[in-house]
C-alpha atoms as a PDB file:
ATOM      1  CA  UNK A   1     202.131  85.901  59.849  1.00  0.00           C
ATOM      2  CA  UNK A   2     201.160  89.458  60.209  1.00  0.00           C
ATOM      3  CA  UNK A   3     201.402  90.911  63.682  1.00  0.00           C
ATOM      4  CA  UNK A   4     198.885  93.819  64.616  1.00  0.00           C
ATOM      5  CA  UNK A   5     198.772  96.179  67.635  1.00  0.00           C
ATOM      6  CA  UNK A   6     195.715  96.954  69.100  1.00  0.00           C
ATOM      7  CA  UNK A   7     194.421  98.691  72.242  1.00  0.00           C
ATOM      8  CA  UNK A   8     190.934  98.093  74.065  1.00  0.00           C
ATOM      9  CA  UNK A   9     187.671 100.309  73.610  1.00  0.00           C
ATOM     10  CA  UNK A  10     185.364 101.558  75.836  1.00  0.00           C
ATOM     11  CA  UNK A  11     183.523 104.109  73.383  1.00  0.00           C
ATOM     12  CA  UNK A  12     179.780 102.586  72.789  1.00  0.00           C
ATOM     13  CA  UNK A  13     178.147 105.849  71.174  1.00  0.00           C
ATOM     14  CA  UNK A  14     177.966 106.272  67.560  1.00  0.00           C
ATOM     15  CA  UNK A  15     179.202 110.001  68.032  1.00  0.00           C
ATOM     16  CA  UNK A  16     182.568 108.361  70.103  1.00  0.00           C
ATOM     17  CA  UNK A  17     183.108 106.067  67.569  1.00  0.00           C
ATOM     18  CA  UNK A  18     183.160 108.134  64.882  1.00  0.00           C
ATOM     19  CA  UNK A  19     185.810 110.172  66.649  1.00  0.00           C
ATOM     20  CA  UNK A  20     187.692 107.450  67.148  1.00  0.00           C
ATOM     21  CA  UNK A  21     187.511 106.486  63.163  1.00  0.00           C
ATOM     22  CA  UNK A  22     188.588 109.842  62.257  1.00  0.00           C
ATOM     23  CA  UNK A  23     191.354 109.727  64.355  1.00  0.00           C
ATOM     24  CA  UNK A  24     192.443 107.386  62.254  1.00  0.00           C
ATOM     25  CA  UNK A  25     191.301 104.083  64.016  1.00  0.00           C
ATOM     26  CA  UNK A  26     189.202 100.901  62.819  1.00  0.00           C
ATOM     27  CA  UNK A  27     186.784  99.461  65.656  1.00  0.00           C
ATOM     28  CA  UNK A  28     186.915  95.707  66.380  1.00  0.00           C
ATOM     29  CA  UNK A  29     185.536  92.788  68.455  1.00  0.00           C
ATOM     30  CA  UNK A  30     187.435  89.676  69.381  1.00  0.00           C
ATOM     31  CA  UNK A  31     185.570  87.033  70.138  1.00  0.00           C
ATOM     32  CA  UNK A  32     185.504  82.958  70.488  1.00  0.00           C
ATOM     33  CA  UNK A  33     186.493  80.307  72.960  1.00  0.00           C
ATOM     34  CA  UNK A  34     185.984  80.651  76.303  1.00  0.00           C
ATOM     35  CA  UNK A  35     186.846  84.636  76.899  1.00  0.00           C
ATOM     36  CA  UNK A  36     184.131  87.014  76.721  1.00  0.00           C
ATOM     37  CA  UNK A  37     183.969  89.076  73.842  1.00  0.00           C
ATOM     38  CA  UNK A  38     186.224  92.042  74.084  1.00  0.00           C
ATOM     39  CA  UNK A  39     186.261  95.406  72.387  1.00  0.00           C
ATOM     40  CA  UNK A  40     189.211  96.962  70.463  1.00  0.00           C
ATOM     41  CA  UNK A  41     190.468  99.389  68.192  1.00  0.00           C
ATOM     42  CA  UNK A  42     193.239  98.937  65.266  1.00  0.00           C
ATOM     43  CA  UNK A  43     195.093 101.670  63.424  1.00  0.00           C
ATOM     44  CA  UNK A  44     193.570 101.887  59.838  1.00  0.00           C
ATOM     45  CA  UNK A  45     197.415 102.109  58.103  1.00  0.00           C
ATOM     46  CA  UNK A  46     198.354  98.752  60.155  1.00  0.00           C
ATOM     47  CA  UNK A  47     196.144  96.894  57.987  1.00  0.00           C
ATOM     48  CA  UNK A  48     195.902  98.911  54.939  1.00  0.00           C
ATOM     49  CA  UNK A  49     198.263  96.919  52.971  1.00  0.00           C
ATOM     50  CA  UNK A  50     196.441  93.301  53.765  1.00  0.00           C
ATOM     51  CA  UNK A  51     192.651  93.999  54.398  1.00  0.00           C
ATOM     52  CA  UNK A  52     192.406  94.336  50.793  1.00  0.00           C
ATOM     53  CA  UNK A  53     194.194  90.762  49.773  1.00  0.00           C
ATOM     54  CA  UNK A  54     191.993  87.975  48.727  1.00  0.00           C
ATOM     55  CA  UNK A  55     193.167  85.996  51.581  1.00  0.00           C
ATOM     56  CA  UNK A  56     192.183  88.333  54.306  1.00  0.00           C
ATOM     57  CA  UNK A  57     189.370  86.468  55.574  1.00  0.00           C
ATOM     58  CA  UNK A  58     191.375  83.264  55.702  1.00  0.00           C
ATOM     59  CA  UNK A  59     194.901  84.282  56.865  1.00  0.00           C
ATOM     60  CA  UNK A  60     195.917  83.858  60.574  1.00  0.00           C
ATOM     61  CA  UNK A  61     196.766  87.033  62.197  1.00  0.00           C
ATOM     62  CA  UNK A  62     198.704  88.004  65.408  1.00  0.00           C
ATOM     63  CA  UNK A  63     197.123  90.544  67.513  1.00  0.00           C
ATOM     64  CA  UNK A  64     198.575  91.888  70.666  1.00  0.00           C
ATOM     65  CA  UNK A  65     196.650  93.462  73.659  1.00  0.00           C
ATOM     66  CA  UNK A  66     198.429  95.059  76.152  1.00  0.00           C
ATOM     67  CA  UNK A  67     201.140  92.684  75.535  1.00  0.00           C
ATOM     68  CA  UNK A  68     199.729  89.721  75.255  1.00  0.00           C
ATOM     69  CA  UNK A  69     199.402  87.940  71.704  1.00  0.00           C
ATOM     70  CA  UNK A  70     196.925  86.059  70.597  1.00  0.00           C
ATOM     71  CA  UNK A  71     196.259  84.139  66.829  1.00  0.00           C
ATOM     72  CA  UNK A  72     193.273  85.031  65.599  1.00  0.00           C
ATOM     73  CA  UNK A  73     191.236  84.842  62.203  1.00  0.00           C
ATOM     74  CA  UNK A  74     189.284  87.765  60.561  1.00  0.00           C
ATOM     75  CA  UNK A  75     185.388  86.783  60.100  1.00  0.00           C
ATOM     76  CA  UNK A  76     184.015  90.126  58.588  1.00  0.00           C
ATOM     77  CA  UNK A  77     184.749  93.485  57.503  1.00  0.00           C
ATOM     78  CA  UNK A  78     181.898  96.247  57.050  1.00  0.00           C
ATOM     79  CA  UNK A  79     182.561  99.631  54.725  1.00  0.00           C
ATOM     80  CA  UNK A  80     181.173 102.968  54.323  1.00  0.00           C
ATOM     81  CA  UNK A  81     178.994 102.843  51.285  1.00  0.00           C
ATOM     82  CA  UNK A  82     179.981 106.075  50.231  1.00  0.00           C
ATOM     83  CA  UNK A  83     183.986 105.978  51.040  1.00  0.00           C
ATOM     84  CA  UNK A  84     184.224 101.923  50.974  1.00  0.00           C
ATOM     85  CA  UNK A  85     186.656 102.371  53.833  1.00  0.00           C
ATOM     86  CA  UNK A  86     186.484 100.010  56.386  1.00  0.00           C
ATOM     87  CA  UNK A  87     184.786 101.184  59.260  1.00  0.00           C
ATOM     88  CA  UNK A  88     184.932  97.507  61.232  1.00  0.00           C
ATOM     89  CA  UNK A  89     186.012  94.002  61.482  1.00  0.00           C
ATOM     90  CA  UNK A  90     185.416  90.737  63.139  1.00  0.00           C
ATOM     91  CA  UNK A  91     188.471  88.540  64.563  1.00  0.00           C
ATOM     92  CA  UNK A  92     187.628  85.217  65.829  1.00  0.00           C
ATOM     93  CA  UNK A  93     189.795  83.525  68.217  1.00  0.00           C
ATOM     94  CA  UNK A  94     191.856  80.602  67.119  1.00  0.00           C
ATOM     95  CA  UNK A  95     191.569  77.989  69.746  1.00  0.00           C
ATOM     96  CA  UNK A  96     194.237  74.799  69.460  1.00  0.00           C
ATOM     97  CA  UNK A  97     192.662  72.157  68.270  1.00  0.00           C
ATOM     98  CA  UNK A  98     188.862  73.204  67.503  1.00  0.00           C
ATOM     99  CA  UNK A  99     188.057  73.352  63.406  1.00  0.00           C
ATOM    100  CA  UNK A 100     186.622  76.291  61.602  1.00  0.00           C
ATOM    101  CA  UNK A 101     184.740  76.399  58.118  1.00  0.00           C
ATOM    102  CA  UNK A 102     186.533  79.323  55.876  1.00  0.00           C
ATOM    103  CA  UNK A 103     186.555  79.875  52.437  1.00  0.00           C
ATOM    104  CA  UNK A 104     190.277  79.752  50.999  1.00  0.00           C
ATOM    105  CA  UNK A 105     191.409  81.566  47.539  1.00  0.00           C
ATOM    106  CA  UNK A 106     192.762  79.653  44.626  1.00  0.00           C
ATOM    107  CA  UNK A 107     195.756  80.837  42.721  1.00  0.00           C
ATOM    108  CA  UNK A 108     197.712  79.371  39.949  1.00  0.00           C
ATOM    109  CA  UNK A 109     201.645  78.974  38.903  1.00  0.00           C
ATOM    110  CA  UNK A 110     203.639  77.837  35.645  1.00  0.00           C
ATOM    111  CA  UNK A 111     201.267  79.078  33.102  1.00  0.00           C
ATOM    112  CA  UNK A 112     203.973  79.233  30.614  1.00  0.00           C
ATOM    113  CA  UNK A 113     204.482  75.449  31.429  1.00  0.00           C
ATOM    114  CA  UNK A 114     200.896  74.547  30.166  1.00  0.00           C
ATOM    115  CA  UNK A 115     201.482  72.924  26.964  1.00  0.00           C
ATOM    116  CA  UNK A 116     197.480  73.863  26.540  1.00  0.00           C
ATOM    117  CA  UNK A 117     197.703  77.372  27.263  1.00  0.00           C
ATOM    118  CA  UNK A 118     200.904  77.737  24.402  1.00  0.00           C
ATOM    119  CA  UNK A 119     198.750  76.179  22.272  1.00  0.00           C
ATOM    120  CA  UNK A 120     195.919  78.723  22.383  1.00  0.00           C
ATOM    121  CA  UNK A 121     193.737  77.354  25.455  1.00  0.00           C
ATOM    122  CA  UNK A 122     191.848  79.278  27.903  1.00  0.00           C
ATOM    123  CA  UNK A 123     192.249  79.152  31.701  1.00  0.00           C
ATOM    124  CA  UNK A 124     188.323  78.888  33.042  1.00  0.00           C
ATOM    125  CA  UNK A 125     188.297  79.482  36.620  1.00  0.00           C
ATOM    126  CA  UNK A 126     185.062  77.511  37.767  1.00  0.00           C
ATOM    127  CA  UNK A 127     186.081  78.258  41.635  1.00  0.00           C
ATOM    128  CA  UNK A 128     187.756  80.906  42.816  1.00  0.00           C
ATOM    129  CA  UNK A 129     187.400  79.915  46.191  1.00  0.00           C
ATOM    130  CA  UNK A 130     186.575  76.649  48.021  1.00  0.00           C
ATOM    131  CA  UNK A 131     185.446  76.066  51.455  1.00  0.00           C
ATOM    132  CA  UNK A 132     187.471  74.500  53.571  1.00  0.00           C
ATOM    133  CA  UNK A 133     187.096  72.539  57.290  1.00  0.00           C
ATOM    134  CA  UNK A 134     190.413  72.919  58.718  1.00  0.00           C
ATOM    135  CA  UNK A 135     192.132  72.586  61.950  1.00  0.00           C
ATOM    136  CA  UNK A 136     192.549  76.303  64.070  1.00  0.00           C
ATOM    137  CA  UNK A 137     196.421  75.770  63.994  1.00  0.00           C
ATOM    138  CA  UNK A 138     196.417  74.371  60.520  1.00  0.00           C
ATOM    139  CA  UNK A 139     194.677  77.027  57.976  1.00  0.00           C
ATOM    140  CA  UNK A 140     195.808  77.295  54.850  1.00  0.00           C
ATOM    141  CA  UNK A 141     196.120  81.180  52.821  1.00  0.00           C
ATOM    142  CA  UNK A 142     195.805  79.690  49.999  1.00  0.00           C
ATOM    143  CA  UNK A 143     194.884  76.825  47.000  1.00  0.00           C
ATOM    144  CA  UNK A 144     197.993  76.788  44.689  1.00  0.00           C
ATOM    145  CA  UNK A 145     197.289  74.901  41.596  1.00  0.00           C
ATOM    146  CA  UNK A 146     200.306  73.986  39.314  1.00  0.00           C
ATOM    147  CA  UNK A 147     199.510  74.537  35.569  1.00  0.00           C
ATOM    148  CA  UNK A 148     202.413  72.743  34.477  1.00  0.00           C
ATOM    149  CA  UNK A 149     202.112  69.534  31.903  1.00  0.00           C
ATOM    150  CA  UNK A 150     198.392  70.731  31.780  1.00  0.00           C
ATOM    151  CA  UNK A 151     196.687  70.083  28.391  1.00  0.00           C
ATOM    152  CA  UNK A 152     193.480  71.499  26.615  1.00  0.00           C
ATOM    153  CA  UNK A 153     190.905  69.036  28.181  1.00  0.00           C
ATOM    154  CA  UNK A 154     192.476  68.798  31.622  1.00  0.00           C
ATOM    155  CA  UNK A 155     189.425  68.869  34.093  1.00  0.00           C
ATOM    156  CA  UNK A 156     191.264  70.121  37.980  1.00  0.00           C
ATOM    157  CA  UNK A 157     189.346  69.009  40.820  1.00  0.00           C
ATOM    158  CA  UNK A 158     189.665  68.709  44.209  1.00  0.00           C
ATOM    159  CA  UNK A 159     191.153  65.581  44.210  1.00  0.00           C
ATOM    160  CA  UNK A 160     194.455  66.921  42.367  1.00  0.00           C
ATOM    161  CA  UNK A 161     194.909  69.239  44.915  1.00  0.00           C
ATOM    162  CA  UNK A 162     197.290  67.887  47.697  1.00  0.00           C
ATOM    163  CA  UNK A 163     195.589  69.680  51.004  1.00  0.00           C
ATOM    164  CA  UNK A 164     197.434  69.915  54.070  1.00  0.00           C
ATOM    165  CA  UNK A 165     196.772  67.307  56.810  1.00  0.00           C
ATOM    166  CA  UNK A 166     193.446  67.602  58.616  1.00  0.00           C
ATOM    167  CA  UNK A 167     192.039  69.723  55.999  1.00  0.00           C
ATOM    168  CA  UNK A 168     189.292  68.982  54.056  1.00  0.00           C
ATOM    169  CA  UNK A 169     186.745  70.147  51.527  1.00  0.00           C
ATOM    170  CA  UNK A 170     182.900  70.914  52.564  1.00  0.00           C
ATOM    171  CA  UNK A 171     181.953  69.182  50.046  1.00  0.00           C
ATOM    172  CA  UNK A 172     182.536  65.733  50.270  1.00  0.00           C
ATOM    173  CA  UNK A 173     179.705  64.221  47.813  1.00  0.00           C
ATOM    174  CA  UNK A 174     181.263  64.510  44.979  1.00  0.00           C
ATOM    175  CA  UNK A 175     185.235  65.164  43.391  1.00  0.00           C
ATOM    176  CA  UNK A 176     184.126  68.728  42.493  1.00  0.00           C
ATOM    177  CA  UNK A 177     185.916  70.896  39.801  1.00  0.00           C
ATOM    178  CA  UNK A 178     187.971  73.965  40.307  1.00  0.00           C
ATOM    179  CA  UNK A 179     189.542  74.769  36.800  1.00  0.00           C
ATOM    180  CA  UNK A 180     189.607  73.446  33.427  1.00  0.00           C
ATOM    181  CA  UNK A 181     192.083  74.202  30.321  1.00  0.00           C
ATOM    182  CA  UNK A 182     189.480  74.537  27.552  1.00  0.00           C
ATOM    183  CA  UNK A 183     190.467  75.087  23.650  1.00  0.00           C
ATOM    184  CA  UNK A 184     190.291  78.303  22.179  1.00  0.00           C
ATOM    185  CA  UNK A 185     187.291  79.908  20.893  1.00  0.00           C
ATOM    186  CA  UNK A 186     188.395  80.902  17.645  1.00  0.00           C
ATOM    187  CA  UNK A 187     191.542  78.489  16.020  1.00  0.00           C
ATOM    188  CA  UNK A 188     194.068  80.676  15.008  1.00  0.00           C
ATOM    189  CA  UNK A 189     195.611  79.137  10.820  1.00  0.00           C
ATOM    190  CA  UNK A 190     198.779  78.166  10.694  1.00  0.00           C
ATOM    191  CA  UNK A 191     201.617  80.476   8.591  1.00  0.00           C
ATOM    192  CA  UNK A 192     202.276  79.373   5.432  1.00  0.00           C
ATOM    193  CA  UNK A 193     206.018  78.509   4.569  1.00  0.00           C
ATOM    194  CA  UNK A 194     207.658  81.059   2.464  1.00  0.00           C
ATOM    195  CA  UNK A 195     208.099  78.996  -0.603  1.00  0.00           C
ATOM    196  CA  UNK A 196     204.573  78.289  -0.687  1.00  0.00           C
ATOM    197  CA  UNK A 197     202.837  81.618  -0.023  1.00  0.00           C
ATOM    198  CA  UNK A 198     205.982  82.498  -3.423  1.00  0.00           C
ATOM    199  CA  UNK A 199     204.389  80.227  -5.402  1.00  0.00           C
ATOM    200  CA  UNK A 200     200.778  81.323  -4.708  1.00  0.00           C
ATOM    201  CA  UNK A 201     201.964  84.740  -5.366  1.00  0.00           C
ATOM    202  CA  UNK A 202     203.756  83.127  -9.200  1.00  0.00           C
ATOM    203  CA  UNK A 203     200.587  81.711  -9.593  1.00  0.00           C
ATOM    204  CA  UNK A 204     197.813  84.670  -9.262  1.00  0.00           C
ATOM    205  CA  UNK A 205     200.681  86.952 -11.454  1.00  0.00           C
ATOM    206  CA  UNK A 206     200.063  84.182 -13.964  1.00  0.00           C
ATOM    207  CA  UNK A 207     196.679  83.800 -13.647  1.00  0.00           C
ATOM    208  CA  UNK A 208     196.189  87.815 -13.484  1.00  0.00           C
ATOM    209  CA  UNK A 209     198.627  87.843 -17.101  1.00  0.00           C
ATOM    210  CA  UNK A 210     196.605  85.047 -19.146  1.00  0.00           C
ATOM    211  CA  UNK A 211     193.101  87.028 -17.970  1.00  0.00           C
ATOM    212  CA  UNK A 212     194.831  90.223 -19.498  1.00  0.00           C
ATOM    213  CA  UNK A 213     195.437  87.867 -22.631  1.00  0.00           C
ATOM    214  CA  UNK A 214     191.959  87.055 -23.052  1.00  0.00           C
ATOM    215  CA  UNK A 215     190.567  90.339 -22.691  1.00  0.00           C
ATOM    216  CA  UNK A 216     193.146  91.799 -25.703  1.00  0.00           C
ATOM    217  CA  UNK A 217     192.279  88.597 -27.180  1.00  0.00           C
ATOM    218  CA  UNK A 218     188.604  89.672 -27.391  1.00  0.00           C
ATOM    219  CA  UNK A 219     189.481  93.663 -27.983  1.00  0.00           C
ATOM    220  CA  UNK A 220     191.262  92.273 -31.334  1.00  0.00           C
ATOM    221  CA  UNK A 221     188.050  90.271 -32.138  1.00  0.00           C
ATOM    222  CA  UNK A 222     185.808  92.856 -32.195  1.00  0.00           C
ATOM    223  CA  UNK A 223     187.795  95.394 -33.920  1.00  0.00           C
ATOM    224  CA  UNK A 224     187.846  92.906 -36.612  1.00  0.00           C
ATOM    225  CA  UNK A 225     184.337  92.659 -36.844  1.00  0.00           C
ATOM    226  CA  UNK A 226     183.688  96.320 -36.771  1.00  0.00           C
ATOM    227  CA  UNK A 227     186.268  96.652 -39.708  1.00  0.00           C
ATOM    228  CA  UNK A 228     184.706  93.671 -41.768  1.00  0.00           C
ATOM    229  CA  UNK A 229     181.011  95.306 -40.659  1.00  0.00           C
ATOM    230  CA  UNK A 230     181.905  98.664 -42.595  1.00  0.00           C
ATOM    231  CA  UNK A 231     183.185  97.143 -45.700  1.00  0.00           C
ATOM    232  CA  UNK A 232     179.966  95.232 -46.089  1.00  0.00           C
ATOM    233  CA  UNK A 233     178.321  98.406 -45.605  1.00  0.00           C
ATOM    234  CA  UNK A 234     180.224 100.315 -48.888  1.00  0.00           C
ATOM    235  CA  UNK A 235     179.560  98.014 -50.862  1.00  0.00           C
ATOM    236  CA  UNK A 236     175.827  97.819 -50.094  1.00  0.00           C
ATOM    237  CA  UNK A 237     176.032 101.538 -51.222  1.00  0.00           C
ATOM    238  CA  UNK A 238     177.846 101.073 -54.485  1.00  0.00           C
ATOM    239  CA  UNK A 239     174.833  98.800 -55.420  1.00  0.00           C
ATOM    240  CA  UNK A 240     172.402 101.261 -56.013  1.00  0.00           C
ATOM    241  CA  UNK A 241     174.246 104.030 -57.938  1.00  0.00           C
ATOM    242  CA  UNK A 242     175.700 100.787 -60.489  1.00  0.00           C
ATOM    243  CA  UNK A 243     171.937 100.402 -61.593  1.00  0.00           C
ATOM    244  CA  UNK A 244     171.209 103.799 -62.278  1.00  0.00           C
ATOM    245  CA  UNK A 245     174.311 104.123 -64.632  1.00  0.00           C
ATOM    246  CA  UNK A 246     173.261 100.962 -66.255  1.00  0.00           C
ATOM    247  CA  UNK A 247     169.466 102.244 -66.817  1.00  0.00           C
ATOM    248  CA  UNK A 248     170.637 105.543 -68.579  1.00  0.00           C
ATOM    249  CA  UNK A 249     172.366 103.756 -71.084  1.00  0.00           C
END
C-alpha cells in the first residue's frame, strides 16, 4: 500500500491555486463517510510514479494528515489539456464495512504456457477492465488471469476467475467474457523435411534437363528440314536448263 503525505488547503482562488500548483503541489478533496469534506494538497513527485498505473483508480492508498492516517481510494483525476499534468484528484474515504462500485484492471501471466498461443493463437482482450462491487477493506488492484493449459478456442469468463470473498461482478445476468484465445489469422505451412525439399530440388533439375532435350530435339528437326528444303530446291533448277540442252539437239 502506498503511503502519501499531505497537508490541508485553505487557498479557494484560482490565482492561489495556481501558485500552489507551480510550487509544485496537486490540489485534492477527501471526502465520504461521516466527516465533512476536507481540502488538501499533495506533492506532484509523491505520486508521479503511480497516478499513471492502470490501477490507480482502484488501489487503496494511505494518506496522512497532520499525523493521522487514513485508507482512502482515488475517484478522479483532472489534467491540463495542454500539459496533461494532473492538476487534481478525488480520494474517497474507505469506511469498514460499506461496499463501493470500481472498475478493476485485468492482467495476464504464463503466456508461454498457452499451448494456443505456441501454436500461433491470438490473445483478444474483450475486457480490459470489469466492474467490481467489493467490500471497502477488501478491494482488489487487480484481475490476474492465468494463460496456462489455455487452448485456441478457450472462451475466459467471469466465472473462471476466482474473486476474493465478498467481491462480486456488476453484472450478474449473465457469465460474461473477458478474453478468448482465438486461431491465427493467417496459418503459417509447415517446413518441409530436408530429404523431401532434396528430392523436389532432383526432380525440377530433371524436369528442367528433359525440357532442354526437347527443345535440341526440335532445333535438330528443323535444321533437317531446312537442309532437305534446299536440295529440293536445286534440283527444281536443274530442270529447266536439261530441256533446253535437249531442244538444241
Amino acid at each position: 500500500m502506498s503511503n502519501l503525505k499531505a497537508i490541508k488547503r485553505v487557498t479557494t482562488t484560482s490565482g492561489s491555486i495556481n501558485k500552489l500548483r507551480d510550487t509544485g503541489f496537486i490540489p485534492a478533496i477527501l471526502y465520504g463517510g461521516k466527516d465533512p469534506n476536507q481540502k488538501i494538497s499533495i506533492e506532484k513527485k509523491a505520486v508521479r510514479d503511480i497516478i499513471n498505473s492502470d490501477s490507480f483508480l482502484s488501489k487503496v492508498l494511505e494518506i496522512e494528515i497532520d499525523g493521522k492516517k487514513q485508507k482512502v481510494l482515488p475517484r478522479e483525476v483532472a489534467y491540463n489539456v495542454v500539459s496533461e499534468e494532473p492538476i487534481h484528484i478525488d480520494f474517497m474515504r474507505i469506511i469498514a464495512g460499506k461496499k463501493v462500485v470500481i472498475e478493476v484492471p485485468v492482467n495476464f501471466k504464463n503466456h508461454p504456457d498457452s499451448p494456443g498461443l505456441k501454436r500461433g493463437g491470438v490473445l483478444n482482450i474483450v475486457r480490459r477492465k470489469v466492474e467490481l462491487k467489493c467490500p471497502g477493506e477488501n478491494i482488489p488492484n487487480e484481475i490476474l488471469i492465468d494463460l496456462a493449459g489455455t487452448d485456441i478456442g478457450t472462451s475466459i469468463k467471469i466465472s473462471y476467475i476466482k474473486l476474493p470473498e465478498n467481491v462480486v461482478p456488476t453484472i450478474t445476468d449473465r457469465d460474461f467474457v473477458i478474453a478468448t484465445v482465438a486461431a491465427p489469422t493467417v496459418m503459417k505451412e509447415p517446413e518441409k523435411p530436408a530429404e523431401a525439399a532434396a528430392e523436389g530440388t532432383e526432380g525440377e533439375a530433371t524436369a528442367e534437363g528433359a525440357e532442354a532435350a526437347a527443345k535440341d530435339g526440335d532445333a535438330a528437326k528443323k535444321d533437317e528440314k531446312g537442309k532437305d528444303g534446299e536440295a529440293e530446291k536445286k534440283t527444281d533448277n536443274k530442270k529447266p536448263a536439261e530441256k533446253k540442252l535437249a531442244e538444241k539437239k
